[in-house]
C-alpha atoms as a PDB file:
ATOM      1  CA  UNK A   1      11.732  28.162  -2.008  1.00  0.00           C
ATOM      2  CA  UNK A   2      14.500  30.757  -1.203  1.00  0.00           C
ATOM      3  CA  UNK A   3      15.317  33.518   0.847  1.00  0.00           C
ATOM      4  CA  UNK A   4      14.836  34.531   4.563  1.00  0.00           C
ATOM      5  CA  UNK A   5      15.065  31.674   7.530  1.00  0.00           C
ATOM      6  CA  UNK A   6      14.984  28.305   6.932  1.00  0.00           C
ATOM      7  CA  UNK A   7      11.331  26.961   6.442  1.00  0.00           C
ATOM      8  CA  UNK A   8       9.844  24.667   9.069  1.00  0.00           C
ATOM      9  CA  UNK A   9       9.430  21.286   6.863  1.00  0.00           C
ATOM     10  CA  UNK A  10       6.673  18.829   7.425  1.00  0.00           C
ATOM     11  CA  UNK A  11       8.270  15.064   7.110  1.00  0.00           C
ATOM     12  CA  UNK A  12       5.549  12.761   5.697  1.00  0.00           C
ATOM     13  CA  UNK A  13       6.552   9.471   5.890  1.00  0.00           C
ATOM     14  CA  UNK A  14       4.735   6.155   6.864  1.00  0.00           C
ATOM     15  CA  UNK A  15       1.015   6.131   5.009  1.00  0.00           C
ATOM     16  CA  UNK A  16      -1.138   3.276   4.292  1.00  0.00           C
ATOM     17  CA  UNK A  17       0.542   1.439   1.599  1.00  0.00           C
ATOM     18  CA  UNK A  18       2.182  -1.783   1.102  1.00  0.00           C
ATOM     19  CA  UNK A  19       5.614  -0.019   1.574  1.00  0.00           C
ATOM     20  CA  UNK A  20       5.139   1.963   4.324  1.00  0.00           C
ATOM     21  CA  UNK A  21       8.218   0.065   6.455  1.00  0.00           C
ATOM     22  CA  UNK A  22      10.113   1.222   4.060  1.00  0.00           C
ATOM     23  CA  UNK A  23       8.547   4.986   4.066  1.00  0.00           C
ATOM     24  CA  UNK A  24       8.799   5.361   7.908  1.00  0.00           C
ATOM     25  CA  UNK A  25      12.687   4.640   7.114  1.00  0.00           C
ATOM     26  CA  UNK A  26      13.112   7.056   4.523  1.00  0.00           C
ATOM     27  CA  UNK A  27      10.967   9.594   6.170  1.00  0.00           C
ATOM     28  CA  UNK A  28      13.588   9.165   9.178  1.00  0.00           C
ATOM     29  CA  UNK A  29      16.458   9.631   7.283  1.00  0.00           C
ATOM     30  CA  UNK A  30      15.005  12.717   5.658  1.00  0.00           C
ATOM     31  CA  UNK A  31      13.982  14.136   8.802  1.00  0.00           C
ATOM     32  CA  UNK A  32      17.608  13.581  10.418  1.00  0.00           C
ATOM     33  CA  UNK A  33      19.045  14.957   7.539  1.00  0.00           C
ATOM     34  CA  UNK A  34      17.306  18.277   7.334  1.00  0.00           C
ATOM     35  CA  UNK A  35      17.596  18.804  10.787  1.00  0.00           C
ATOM     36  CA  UNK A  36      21.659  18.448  10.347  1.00  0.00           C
ATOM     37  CA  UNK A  37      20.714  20.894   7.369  1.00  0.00           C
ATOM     38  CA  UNK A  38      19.476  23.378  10.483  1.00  0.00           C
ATOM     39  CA  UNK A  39      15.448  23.012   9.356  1.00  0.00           C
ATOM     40  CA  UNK A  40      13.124  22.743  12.033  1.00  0.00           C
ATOM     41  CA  UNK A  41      11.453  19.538  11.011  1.00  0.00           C
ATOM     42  CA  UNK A  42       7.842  18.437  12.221  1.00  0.00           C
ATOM     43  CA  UNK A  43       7.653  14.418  11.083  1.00  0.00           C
ATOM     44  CA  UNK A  44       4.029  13.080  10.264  1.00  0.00           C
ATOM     45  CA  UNK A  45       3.278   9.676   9.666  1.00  0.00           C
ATOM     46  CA  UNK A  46       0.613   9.839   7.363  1.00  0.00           C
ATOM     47  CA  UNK A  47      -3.295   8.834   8.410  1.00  0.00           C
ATOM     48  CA  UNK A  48      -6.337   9.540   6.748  1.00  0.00           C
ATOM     49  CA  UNK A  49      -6.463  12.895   9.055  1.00  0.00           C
ATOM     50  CA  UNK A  50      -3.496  14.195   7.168  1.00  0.00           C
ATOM     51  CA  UNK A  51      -4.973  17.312   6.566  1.00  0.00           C
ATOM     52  CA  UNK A  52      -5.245  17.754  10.093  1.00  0.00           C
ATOM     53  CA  UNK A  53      -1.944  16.774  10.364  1.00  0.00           C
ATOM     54  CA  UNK A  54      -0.274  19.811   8.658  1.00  0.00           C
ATOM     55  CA  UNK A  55      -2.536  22.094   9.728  1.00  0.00           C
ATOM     56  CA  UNK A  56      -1.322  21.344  13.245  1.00  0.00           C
ATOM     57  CA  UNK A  57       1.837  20.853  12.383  1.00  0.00           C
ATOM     58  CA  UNK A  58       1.982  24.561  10.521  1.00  0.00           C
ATOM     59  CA  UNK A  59       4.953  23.790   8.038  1.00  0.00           C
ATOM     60  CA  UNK A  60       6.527  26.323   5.587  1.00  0.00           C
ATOM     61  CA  UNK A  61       6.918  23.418   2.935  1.00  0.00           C
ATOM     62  CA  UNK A  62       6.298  19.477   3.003  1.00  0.00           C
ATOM     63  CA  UNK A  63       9.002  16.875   2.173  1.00  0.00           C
ATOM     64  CA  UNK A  64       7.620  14.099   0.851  1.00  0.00           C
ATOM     65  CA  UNK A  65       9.118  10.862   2.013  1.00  0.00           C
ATOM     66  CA  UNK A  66       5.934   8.770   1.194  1.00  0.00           C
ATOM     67  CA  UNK A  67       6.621   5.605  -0.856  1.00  0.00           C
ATOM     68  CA  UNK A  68       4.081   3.324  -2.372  1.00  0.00           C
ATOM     69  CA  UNK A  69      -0.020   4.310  -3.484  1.00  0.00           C
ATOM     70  CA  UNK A  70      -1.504   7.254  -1.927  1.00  0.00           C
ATOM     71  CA  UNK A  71       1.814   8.767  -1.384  1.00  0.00           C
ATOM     72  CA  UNK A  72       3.220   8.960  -4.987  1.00  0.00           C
ATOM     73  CA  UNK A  73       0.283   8.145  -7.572  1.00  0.00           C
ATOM     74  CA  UNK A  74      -0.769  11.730  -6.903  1.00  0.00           C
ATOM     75  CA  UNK A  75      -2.899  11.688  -4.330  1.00  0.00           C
ATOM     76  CA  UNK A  76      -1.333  13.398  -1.457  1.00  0.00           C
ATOM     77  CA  UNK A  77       0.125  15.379  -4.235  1.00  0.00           C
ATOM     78  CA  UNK A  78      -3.180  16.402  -4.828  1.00  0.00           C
ATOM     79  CA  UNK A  79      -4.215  17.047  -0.974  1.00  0.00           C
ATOM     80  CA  UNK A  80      -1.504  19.485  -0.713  1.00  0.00           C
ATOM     81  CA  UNK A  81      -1.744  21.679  -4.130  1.00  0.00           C
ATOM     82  CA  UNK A  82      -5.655  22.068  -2.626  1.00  0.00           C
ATOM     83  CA  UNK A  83      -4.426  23.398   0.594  1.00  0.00           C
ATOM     84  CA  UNK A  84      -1.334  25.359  -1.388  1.00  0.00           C
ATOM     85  CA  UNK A  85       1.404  23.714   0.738  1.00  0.00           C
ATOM     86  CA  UNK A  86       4.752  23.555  -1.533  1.00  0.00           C
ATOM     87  CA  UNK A  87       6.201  19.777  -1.298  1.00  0.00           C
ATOM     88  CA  UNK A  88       9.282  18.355  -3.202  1.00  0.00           C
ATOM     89  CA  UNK A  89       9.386  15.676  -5.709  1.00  0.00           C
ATOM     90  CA  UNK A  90       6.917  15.662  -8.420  1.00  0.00           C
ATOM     91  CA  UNK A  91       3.433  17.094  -8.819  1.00  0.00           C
ATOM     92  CA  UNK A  92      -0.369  15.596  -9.380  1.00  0.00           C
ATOM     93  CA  UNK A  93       0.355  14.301 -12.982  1.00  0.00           C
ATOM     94  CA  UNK A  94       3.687  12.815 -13.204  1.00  0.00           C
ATOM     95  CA  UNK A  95       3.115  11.163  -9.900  1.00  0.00           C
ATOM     96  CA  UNK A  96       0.312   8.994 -10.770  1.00  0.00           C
ATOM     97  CA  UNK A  97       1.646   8.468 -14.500  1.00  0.00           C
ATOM     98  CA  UNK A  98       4.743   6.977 -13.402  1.00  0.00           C
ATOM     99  CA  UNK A  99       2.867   5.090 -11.037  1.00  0.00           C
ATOM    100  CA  UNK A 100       0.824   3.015 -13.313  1.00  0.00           C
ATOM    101  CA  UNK A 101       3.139   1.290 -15.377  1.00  0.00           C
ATOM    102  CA  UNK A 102       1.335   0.789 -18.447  1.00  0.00           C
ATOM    103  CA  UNK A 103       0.699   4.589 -19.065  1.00  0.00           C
ATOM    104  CA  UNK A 104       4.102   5.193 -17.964  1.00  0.00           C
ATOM    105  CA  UNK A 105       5.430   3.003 -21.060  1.00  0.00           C
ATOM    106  CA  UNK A 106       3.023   4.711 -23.559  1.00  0.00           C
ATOM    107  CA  UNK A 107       4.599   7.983 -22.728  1.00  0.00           C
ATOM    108  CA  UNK A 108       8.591   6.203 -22.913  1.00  0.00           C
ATOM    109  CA  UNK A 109       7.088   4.777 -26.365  1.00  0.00           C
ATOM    110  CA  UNK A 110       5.705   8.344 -27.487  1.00  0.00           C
ATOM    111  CA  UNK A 111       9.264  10.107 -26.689  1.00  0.00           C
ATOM    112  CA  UNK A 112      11.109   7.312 -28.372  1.00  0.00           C
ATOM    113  CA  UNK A 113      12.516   5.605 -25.636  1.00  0.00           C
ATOM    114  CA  UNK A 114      13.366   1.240 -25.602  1.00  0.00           C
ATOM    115  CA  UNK A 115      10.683  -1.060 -23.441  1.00  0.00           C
ATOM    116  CA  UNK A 116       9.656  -4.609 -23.646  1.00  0.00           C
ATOM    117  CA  UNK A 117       6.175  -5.590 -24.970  1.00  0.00           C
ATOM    118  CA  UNK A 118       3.826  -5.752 -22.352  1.00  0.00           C
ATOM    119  CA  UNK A 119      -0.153  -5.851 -21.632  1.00  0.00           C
ATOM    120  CA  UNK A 120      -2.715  -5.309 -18.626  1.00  0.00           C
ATOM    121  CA  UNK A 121      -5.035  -8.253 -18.321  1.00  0.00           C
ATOM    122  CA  UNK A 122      -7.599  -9.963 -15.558  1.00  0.00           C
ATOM    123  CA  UNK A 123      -5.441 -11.637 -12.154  1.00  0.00           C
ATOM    124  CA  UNK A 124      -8.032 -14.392 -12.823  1.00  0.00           C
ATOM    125  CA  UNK A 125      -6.929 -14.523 -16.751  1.00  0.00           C
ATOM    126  CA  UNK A 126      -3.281 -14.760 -15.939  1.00  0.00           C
ATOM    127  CA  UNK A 127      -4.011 -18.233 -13.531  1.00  0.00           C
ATOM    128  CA  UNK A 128      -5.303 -19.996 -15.926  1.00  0.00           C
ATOM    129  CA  UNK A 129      -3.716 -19.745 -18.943  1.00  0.00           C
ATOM    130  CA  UNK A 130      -0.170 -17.925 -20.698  1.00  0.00           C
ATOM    131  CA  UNK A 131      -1.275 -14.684 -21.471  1.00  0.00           C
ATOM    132  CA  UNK A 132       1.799 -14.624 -23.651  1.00  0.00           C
ATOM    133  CA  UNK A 133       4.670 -16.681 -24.205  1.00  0.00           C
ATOM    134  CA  UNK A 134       7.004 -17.210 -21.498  1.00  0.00           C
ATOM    135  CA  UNK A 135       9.315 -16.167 -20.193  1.00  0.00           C
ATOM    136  CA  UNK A 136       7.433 -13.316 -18.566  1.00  0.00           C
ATOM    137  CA  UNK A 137       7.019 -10.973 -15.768  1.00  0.00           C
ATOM    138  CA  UNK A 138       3.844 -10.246 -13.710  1.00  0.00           C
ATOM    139  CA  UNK A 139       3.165  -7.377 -11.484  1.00  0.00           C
ATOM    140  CA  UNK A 140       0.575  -5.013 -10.143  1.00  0.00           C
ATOM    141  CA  UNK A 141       0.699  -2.116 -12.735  1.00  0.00           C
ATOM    142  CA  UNK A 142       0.347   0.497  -9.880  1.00  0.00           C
ATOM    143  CA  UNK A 143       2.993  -0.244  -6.963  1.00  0.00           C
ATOM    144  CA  UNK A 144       6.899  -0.332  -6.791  1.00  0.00           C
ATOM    145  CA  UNK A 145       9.919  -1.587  -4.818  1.00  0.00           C
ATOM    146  CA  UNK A 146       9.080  -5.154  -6.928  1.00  0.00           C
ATOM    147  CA  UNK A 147       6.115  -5.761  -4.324  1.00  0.00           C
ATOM    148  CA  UNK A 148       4.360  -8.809  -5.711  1.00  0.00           C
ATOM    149  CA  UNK A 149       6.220  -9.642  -8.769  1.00  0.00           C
ATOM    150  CA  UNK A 150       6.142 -13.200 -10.695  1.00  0.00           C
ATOM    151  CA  UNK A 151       9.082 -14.669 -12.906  1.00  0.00           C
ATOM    152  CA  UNK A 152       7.579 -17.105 -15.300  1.00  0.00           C
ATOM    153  CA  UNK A 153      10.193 -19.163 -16.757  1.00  0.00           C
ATOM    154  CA  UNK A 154      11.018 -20.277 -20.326  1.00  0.00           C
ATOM    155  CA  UNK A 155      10.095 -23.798 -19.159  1.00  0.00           C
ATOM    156  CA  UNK A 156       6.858 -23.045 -17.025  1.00  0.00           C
ATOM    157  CA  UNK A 157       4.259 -25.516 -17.893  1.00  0.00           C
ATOM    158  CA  UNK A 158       1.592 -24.170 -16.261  1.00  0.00           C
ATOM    159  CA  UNK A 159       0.710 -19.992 -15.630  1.00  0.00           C
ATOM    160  CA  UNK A 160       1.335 -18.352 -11.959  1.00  0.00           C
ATOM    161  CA  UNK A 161      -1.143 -19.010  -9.458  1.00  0.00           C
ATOM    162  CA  UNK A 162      -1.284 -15.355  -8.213  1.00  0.00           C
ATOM    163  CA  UNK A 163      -1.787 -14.257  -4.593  1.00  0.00           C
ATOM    164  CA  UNK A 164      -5.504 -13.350  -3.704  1.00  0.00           C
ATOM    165  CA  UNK A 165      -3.057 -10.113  -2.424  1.00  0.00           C
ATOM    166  CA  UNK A 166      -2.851  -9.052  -6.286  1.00  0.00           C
ATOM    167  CA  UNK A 167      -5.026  -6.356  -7.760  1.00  0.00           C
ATOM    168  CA  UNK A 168      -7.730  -7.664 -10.079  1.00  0.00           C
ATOM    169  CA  UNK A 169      -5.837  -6.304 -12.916  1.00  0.00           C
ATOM    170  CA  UNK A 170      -2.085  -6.888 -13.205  1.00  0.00           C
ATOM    171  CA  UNK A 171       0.574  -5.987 -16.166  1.00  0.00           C
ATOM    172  CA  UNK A 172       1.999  -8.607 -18.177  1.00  0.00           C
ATOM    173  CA  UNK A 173       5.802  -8.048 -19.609  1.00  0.00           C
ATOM    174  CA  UNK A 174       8.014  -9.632 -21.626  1.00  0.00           C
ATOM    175  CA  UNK A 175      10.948 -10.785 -19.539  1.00  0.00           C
ATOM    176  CA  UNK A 176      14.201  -8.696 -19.929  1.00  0.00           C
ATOM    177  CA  UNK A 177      17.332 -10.457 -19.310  1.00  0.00           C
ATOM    178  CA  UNK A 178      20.835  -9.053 -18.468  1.00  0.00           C
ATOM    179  CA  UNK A 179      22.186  -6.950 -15.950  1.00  0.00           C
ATOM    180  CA  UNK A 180      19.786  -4.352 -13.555  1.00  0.00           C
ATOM    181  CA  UNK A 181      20.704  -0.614 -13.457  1.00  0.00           C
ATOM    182  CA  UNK A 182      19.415   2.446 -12.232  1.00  0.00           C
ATOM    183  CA  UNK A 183      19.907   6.236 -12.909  1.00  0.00           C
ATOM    184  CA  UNK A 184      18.640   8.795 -10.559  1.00  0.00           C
ATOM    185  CA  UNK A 185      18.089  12.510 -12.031  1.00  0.00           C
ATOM    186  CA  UNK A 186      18.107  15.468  -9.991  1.00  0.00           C
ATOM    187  CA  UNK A 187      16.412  18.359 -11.559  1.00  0.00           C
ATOM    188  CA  UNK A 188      17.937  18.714 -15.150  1.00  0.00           C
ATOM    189  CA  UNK A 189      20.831  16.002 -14.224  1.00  0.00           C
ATOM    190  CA  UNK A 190      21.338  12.620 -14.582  1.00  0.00           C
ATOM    191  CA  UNK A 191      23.775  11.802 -11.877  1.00  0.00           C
ATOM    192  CA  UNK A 192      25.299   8.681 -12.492  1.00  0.00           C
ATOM    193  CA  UNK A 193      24.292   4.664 -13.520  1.00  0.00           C
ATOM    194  CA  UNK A 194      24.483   2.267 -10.415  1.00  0.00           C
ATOM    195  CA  UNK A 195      24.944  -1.704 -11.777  1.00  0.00           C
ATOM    196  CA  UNK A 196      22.725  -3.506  -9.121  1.00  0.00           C
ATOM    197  CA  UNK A 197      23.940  -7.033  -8.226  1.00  0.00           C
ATOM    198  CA  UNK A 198      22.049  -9.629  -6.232  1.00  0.00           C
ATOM    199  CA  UNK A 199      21.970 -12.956  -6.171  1.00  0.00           C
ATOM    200  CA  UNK A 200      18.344 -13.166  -7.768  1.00  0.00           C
ATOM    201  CA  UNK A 201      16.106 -11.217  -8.879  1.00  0.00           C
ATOM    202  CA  UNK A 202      16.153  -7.419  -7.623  1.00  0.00           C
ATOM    203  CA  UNK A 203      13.054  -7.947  -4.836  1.00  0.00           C
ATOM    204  CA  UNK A 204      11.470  -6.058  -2.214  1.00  0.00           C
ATOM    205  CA  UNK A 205      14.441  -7.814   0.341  1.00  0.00           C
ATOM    206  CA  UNK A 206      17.095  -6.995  -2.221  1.00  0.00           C
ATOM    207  CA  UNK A 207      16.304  -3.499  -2.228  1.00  0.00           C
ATOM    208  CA  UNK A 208      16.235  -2.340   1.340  1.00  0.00           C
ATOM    209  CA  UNK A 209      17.570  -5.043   3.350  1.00  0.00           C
ATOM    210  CA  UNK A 210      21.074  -4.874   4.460  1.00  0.00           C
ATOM    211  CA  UNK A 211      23.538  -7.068   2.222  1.00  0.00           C
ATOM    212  CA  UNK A 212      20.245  -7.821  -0.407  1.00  0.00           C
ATOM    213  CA  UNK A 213      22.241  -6.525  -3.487  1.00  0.00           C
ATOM    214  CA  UNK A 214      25.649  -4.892  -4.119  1.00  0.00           C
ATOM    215  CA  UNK A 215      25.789  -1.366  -5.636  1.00  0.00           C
ATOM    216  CA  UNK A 216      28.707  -0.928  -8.410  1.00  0.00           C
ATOM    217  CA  UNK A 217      28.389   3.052  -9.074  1.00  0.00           C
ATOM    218  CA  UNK A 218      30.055   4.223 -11.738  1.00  0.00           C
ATOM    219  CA  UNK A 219      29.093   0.647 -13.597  1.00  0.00           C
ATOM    220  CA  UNK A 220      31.372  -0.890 -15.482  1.00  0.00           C
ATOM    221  CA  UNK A 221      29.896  -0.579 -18.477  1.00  0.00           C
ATOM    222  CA  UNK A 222      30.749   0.130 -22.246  1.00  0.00           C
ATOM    223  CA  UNK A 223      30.653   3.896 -22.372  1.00  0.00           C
ATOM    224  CA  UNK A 224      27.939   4.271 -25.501  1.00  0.00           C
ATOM    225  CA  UNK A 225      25.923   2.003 -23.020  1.00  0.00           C
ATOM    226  CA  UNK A 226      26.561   4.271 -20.315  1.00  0.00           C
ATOM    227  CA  UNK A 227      25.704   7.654 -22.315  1.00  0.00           C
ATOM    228  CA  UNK A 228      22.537   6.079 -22.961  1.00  0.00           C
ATOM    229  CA  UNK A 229      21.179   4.922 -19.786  1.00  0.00           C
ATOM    230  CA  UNK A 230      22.165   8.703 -18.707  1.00  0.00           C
ATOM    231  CA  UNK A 231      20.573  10.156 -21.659  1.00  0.00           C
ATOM    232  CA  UNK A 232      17.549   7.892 -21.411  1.00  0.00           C
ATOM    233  CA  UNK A 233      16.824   8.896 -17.723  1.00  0.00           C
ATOM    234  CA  UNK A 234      16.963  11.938 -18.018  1.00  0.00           C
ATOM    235  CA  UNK A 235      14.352  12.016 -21.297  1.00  0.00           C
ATOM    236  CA  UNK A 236      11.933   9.505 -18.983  1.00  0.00           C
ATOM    237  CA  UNK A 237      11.943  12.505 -16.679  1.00  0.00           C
ATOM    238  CA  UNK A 238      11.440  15.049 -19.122  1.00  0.00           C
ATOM    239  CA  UNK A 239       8.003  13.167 -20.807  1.00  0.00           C
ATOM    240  CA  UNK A 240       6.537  11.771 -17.849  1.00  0.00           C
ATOM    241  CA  UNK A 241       6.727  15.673 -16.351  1.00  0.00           C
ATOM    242  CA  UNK A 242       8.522  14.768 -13.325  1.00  0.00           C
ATOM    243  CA  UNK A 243      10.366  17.159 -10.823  1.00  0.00           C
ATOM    244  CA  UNK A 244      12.741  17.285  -8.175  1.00  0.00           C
ATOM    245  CA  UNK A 245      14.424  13.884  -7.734  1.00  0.00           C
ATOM    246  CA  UNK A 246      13.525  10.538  -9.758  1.00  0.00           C
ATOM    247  CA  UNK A 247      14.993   7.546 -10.792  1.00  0.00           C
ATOM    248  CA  UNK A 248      14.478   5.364 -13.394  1.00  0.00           C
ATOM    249  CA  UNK A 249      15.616   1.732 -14.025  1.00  0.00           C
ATOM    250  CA  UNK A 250      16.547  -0.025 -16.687  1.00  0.00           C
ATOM    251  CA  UNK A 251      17.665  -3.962 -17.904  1.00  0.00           C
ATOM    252  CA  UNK A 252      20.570  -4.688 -20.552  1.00  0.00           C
ATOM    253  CA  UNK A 253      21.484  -7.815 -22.152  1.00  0.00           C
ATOM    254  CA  UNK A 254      25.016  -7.335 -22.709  1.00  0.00           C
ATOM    255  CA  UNK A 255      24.927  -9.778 -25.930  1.00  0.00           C
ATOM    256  CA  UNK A 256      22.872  -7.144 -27.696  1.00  0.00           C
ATOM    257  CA  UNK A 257      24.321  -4.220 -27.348  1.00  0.00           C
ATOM    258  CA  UNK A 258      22.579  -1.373 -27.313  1.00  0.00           C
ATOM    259  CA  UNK A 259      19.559  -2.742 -28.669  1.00  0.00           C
ATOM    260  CA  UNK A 260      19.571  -4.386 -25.299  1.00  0.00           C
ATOM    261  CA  UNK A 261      18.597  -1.868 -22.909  1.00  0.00           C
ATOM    262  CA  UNK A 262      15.166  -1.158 -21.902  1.00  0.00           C
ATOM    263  CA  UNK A 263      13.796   0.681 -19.420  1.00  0.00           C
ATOM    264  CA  UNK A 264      11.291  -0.741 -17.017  1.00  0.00           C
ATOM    265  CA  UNK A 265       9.873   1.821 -14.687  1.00  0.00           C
ATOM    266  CA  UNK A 266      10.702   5.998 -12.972  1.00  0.00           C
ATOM    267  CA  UNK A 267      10.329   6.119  -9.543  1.00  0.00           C
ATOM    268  CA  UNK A 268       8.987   9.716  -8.912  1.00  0.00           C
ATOM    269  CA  UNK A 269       9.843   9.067  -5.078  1.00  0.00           C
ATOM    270  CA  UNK A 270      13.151   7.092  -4.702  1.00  0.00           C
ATOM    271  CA  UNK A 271      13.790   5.487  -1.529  1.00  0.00           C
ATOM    272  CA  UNK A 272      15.479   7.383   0.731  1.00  0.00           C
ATOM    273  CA  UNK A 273      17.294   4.819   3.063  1.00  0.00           C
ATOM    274  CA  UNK A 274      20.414   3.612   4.179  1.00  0.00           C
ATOM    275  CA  UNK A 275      20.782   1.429   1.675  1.00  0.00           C
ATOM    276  CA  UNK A 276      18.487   3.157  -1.240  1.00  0.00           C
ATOM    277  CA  UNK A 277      20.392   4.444  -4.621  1.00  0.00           C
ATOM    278  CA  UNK A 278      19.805   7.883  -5.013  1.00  0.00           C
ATOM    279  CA  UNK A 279      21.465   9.223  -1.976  1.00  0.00           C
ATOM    280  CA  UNK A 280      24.199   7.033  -3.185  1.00  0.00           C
ATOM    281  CA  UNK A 281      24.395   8.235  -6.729  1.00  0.00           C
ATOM    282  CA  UNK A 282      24.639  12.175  -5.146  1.00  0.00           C
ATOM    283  CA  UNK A 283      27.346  10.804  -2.390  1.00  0.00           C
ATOM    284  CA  UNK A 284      28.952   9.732  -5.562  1.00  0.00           C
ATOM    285  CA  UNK A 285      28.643  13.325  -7.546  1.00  0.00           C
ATOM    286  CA  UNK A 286      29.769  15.154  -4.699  1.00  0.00           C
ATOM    287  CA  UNK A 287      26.375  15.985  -2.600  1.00  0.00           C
ATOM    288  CA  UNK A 288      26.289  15.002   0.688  1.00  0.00           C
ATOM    289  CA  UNK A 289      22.924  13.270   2.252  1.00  0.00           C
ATOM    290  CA  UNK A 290      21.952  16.568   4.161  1.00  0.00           C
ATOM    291  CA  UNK A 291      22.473  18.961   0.784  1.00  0.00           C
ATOM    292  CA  UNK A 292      20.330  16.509  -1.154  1.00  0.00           C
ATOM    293  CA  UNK A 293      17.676  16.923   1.418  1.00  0.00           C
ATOM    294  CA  UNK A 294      18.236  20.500   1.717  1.00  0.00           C
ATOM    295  CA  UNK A 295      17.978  20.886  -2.361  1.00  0.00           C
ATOM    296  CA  UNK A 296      14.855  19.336  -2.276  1.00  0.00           C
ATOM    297  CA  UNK A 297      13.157  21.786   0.266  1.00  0.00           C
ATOM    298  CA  UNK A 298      14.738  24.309  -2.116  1.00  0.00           C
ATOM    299  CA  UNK A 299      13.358  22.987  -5.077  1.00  0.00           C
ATOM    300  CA  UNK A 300       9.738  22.931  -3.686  1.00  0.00           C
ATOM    301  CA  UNK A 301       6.818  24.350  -4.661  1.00  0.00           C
ATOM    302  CA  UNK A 302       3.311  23.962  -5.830  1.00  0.00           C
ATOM    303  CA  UNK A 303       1.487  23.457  -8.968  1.00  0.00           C
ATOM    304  CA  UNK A 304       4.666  20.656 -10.003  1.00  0.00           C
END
């Protein structure tokens, strides 16, 4: 969008998914930001009247600060191309690509780009026997911000006894070791590699809480290793289709080299919190909070 006064921007934040804490806080932020932008913000949280929602609310464009399914799998996505609202962040098909993790590897596989085996099989399957040698991850294939994940050790005599709160089918990886980095791309831009440090693994608490990990941005990193995980992002973008802002994380066993980084997952709707990694990557390029939000209203649009 461009030209003329400054839209009126619909805030949709909150939703029905596991991570909607974490959505109402982004969707917050967001709404704050554009605001100090000089927007005239309307924030929804999300219900299953959303429709009636925005037609209240009357908004020029929608920013989407929905995390989680429903909110970035496509769906909503969906909602507003039917209703020809323009939103930010990526459209119908990216959106529910990257959100089911499987598919979203075929497509880093198809462009050329490093992952670690992995397979979709049966939550009932993977308690009762190794579906493949540990050590290995388990995880729903269609959520994010590590909500229910499973480490399975190199010594684990006996398979995960999963939560009855895991989908009936689940994704099986081979675990990667080393060090946990991120890159978030803005449009055609890959803005900088963040070196995530907790003192476990990277969970849902590490992630948003305050204190749960410690962000080293630029990472100190070897710089072939560095070129690659921008280079990589910003390809992961490309094939999956995505637009506006994404970011897309990646493992790297240092012993290896090169050969050790993979890349685990894009996040087609970064978190948008104090504490998230995008807005720190831009801080770190130069773009304020506020004109990241206000680039993103820009950047808006249907049929994404």
């Amino acid at each position: 969008m461009s030209g003329g006064t400054a839209p009126k921007v619909a805030v949709l934040m909150g939703g029905p998914s596991a991570e909607r804490e974490v959505s109402l806080s982004s969707g917050h932020e967001c709404a704050r930001a554009l605001e100090a932008a000089g927007f005239t913000v309307a924030p929804i949280d999300a219900g299953q009247d959303i429709v009636d929602q925005l037609k209240a609310a009357a908004p020029d464009v929608v920013f989407n600060a929905l995390h989680g399914r429903w909110g970035e799998d496509g769906c909503v996505q969906g909602i507003l191309e039917w209703i020809g609202l323009p939103y930010t962040h990526s459209g119908v098909l990216a959106s529910a690509l990257a959100m089911d993790k499987e598919r979203t590897k075929a497509v880093y596989r198809a462009a050329g780009l490093p992952v670690v085996p992995s397979l979709l099989a049966s939550r009932d399957e993977v308690r009762l026997r190794h579906v493949m040698p540990p050590p290995y991850v388990v995880k729903p294939n269609n959520e994010g911000s590590s909500v229910g994940v499973y480490i399975v050790q190199d010594a684990a005599n006996t398979p995960p006894q999963l939560d009855d709160a895991m989908p009936e089918t689940v994704m099986v990886e081979a675990y990667a070791p080393g060090r946990e980095m991120t890159v978030t791309v803005m449009g055609d831009r890959a803005l900088a590699v963040t070196d995530i440090l907790t003192s476990g693994w990277y969970d849902y608490h590490a992630k948003y809480a305050t204190g749960g990990s410690r962000h080293v941005i630029p990472a100190e990193i070897p710089p072939e290793i560095a070129e690659a995980c921008l280079d990589y992002a910003l390809r992961a973008h490309q094939a999956l289709g995505c637009r506006g802002l994404s970011r897309t994380d990646f493992r790297w066993d240092e012993a290896r080299g090169l050969d050790g980084l993979v890349l685990l997952e894009t996040n087609t709707q970064p978190g948008m919190t104090p504490t998230s990694l995008a807005p720190e990557q831009a801080a770190h390029v130069g773009i304020s909070f506020p004109d990241l939000c206000r680039w993103l209203v820009e950047d808006a649009s249907c049929h994404r």
